[in-house]
N, C-alpha and C. Protein backbone atom coordinates (compact mmCIF):
# COMPACT_ATOMS: atom_id res chain seq x y z
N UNK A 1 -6.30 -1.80 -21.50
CA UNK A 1 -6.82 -0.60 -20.89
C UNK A 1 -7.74 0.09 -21.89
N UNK A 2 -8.58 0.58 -21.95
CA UNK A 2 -9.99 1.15 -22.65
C UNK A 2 -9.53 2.51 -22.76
N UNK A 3 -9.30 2.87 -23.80
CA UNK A 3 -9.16 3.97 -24.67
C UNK A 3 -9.48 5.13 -24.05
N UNK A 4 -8.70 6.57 -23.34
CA UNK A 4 -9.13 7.26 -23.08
C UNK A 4 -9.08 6.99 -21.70
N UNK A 5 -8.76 5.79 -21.25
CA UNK A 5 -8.23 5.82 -19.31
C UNK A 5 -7.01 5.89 -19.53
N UNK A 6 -7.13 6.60 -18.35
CA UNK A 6 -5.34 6.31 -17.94
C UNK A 6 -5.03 6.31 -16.47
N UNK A 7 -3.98 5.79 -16.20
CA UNK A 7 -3.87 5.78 -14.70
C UNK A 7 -3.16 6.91 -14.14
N UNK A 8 -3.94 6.94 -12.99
CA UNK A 8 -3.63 8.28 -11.92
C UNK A 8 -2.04 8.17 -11.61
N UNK A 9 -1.08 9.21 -11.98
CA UNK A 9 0.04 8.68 -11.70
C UNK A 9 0.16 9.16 -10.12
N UNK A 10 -0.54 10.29 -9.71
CA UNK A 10 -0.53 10.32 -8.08
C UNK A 10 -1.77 10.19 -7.72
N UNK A 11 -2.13 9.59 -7.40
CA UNK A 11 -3.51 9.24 -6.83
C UNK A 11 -3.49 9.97 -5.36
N UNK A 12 -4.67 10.78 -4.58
CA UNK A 12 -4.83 10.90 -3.10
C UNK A 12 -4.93 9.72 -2.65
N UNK A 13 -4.38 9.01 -2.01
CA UNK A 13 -4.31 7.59 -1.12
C UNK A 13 -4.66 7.84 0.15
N UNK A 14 -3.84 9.36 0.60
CA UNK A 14 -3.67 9.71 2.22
C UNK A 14 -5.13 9.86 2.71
N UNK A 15 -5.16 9.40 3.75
CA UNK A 15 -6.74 9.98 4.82
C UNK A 15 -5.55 10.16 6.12
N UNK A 16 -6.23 10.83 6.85
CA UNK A 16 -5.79 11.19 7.92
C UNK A 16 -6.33 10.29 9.24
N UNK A 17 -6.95 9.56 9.17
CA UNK A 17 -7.56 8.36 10.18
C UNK A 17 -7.60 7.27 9.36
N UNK A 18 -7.24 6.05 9.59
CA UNK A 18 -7.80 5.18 9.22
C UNK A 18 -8.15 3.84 10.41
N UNK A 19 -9.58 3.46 10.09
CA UNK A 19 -10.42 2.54 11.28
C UNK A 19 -9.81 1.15 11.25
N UNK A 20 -10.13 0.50 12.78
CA UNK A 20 -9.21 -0.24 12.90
C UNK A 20 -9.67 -1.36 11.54
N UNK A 21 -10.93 -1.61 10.77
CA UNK A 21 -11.23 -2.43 9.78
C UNK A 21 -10.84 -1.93 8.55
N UNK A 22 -10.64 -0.89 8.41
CA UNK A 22 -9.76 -0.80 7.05
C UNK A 22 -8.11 -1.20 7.32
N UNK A 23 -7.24 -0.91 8.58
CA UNK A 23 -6.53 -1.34 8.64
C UNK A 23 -6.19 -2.60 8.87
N UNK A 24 -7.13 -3.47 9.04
CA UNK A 24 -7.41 -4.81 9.34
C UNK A 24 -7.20 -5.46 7.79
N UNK A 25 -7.92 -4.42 6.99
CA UNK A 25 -7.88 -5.06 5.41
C UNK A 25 -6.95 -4.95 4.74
N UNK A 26 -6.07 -4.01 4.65
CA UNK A 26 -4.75 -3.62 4.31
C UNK A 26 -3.85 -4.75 5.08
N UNK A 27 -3.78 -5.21 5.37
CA UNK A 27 -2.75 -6.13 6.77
C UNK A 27 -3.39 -7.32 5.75
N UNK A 28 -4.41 -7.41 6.11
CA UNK A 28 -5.01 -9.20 5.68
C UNK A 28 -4.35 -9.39 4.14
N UNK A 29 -4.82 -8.18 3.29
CA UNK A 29 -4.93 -8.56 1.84
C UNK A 29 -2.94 -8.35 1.76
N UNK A 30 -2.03 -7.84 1.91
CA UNK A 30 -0.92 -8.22 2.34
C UNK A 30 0.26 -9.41 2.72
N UNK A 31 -0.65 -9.81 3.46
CA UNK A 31 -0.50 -10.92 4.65
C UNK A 31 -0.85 -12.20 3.58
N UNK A 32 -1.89 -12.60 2.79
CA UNK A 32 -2.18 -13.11 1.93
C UNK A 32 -1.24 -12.74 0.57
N UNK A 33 -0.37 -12.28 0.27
CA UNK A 33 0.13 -11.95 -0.93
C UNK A 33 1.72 -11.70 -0.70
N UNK A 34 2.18 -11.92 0.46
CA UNK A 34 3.80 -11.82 0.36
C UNK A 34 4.74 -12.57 -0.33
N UNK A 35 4.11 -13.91 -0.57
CA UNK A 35 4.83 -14.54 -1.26
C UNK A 35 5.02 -14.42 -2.45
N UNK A 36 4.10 -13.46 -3.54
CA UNK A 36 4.00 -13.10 -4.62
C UNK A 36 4.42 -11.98 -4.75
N UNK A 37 4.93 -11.09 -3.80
CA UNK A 37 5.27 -9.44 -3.91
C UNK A 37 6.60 -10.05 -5.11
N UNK A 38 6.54 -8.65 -5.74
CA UNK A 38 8.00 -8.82 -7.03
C UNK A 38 9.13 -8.11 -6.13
N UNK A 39 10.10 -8.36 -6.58
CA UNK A 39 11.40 -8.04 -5.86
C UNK A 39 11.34 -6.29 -5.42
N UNK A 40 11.00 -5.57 -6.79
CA UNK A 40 10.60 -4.08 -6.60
C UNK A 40 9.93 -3.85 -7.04
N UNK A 41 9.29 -2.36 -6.99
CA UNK A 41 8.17 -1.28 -7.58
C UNK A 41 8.67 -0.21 -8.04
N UNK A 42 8.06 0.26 -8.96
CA UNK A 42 7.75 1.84 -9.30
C UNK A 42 6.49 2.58 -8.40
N UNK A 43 6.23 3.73 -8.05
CA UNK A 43 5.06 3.96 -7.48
C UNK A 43 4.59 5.10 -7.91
N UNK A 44 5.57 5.83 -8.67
CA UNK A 44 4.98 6.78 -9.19
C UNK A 44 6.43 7.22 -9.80
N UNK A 45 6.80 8.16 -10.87
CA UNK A 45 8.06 8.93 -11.30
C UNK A 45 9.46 8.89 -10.21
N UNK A 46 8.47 9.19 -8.76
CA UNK A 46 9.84 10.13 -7.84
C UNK A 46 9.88 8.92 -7.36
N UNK A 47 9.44 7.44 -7.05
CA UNK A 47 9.49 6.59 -5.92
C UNK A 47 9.44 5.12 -6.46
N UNK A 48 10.76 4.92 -6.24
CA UNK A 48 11.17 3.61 -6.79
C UNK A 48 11.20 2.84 -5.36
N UNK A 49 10.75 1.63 -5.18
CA UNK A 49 11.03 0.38 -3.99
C UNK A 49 11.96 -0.58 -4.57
N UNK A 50 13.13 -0.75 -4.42
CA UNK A 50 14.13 -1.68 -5.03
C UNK A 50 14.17 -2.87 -3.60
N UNK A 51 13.30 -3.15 -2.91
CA UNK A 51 12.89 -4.37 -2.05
C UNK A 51 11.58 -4.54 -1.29
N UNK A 52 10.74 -4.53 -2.28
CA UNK A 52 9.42 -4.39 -1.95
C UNK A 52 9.05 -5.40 -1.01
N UNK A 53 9.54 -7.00 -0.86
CA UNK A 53 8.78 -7.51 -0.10
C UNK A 53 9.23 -6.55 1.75
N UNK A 54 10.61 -6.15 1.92
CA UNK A 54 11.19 -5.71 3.04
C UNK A 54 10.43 -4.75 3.30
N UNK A 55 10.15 -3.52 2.36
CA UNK A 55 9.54 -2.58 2.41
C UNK A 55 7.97 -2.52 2.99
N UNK A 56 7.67 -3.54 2.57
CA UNK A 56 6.34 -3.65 2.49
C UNK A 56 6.36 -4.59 4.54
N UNK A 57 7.16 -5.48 4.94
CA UNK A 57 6.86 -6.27 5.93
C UNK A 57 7.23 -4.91 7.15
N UNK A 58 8.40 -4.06 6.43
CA UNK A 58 8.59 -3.07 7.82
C UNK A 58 6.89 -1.84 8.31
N UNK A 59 6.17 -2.11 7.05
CA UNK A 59 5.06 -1.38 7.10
C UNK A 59 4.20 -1.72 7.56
N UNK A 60 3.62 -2.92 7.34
CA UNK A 60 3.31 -3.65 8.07
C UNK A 60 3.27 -3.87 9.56
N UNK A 61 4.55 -4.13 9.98
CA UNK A 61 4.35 -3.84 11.29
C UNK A 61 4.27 -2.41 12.31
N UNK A 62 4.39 -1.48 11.68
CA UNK A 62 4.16 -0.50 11.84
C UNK A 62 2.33 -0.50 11.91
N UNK A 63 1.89 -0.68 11.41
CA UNK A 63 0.16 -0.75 10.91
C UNK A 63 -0.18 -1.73 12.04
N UNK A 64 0.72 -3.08 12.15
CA UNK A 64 -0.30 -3.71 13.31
C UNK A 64 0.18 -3.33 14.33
N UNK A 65 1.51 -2.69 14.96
CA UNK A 65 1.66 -2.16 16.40
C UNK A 65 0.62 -0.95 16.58
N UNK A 66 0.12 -0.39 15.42
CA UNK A 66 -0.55 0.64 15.54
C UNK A 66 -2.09 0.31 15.34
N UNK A 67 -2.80 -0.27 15.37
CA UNK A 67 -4.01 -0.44 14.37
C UNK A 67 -5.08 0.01 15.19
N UNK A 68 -5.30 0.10 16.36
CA UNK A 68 -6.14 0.87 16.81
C UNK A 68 -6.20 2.11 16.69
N UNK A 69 -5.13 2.58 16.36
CA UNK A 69 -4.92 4.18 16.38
C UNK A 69 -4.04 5.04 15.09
N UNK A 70 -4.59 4.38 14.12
CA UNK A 70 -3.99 4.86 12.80
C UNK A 70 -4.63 6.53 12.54
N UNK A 71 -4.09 7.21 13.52
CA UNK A 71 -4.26 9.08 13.19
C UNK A 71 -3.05 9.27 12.58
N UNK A 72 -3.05 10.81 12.12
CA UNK A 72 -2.27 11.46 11.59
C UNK A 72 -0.45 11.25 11.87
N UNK A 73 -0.38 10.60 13.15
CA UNK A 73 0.83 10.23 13.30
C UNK A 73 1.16 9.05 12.37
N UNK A 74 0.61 8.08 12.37
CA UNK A 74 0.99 6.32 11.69
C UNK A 74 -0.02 6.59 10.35
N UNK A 75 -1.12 7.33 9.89
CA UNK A 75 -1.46 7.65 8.71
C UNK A 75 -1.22 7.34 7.08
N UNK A 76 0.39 7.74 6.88
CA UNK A 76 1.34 7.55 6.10
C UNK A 76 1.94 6.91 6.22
N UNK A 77 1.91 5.84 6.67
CA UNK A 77 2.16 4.29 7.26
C UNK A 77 1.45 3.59 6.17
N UNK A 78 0.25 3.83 6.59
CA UNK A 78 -1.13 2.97 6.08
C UNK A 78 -1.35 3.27 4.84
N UNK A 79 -1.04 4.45 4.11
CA UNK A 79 -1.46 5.31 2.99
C UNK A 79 -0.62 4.60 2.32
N UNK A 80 1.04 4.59 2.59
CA UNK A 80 2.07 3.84 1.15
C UNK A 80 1.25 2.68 1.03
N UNK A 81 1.01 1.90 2.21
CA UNK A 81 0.46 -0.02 1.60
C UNK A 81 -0.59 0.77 0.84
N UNK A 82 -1.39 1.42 1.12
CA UNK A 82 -2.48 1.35 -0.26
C UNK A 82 -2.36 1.94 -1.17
N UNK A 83 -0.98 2.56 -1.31
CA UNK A 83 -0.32 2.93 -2.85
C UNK A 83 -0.13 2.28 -3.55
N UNK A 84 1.09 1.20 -2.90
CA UNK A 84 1.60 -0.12 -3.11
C UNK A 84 0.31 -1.23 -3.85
N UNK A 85 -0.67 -1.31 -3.01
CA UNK A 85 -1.63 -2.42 -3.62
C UNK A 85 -2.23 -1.87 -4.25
N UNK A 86 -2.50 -0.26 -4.68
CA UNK A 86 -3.01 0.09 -5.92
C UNK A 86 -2.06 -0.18 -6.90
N UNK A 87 -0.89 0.20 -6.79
CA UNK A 87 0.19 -0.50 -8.03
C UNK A 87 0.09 -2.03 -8.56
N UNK A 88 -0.05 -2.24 -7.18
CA UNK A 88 0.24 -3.85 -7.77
C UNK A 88 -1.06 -4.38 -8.47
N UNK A 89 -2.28 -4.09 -7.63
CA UNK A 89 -3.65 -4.23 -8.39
C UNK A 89 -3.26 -3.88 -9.87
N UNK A 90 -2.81 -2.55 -10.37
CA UNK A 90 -2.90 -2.08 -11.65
C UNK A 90 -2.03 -2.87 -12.66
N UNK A 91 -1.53 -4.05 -11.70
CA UNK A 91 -0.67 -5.18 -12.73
C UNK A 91 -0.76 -6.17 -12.62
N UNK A 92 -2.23 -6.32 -12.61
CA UNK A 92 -2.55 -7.45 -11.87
C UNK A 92 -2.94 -8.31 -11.01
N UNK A 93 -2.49 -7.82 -9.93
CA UNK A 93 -2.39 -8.94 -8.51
C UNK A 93 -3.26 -8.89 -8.33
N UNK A 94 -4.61 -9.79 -8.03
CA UNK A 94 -5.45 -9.51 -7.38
C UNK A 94 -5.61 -10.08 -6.04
């Protein structure tokens, strides 16, 4: 890591809409990587996942029963996976 970064320990993740092609990308890049999820996560101080791949497949389907219509209701649905793959990005995974 380059001197003087550091990582966002809460990052804004949330949007309040998300289109059905960003949720399309979140699902795909996922969908491509389950077999590599680690058993758990950290995600920040307050939020430990002690079964990330479970965690991650119940979200999932939440996102594709929803994907046309990711508003403010299913939102925070969509927002943890791209917490999640910012974590995991930040260790790696690409």
């Amino acid at each position: 890591m380059e001197e003087g970064h550091q990582i966002e320990k809460n990052p804004h993740v949330y949007q309040p809409v998300y289109t059905v092609q960003e949720t399309d990308g979140i699902i795909h890049w996922f969908e491509e990587r389950m077999d590599k999820l680690p058993q758990s996560l950290q995600l920040n101080e307050a939020t430990f996942t002690a079964n990330l791949p479970r965690t991650v497949d119940a979200l999932l389907k939440v996102a594709k029963a929803h994907r046309e219509n990711i508003t403010v209701t299913f939102s925070g649905y969509v927002a943890h996976l791209v917490l999640i793959r910012l974590r995991l990005e930040e260790q790696g995974m690409a």
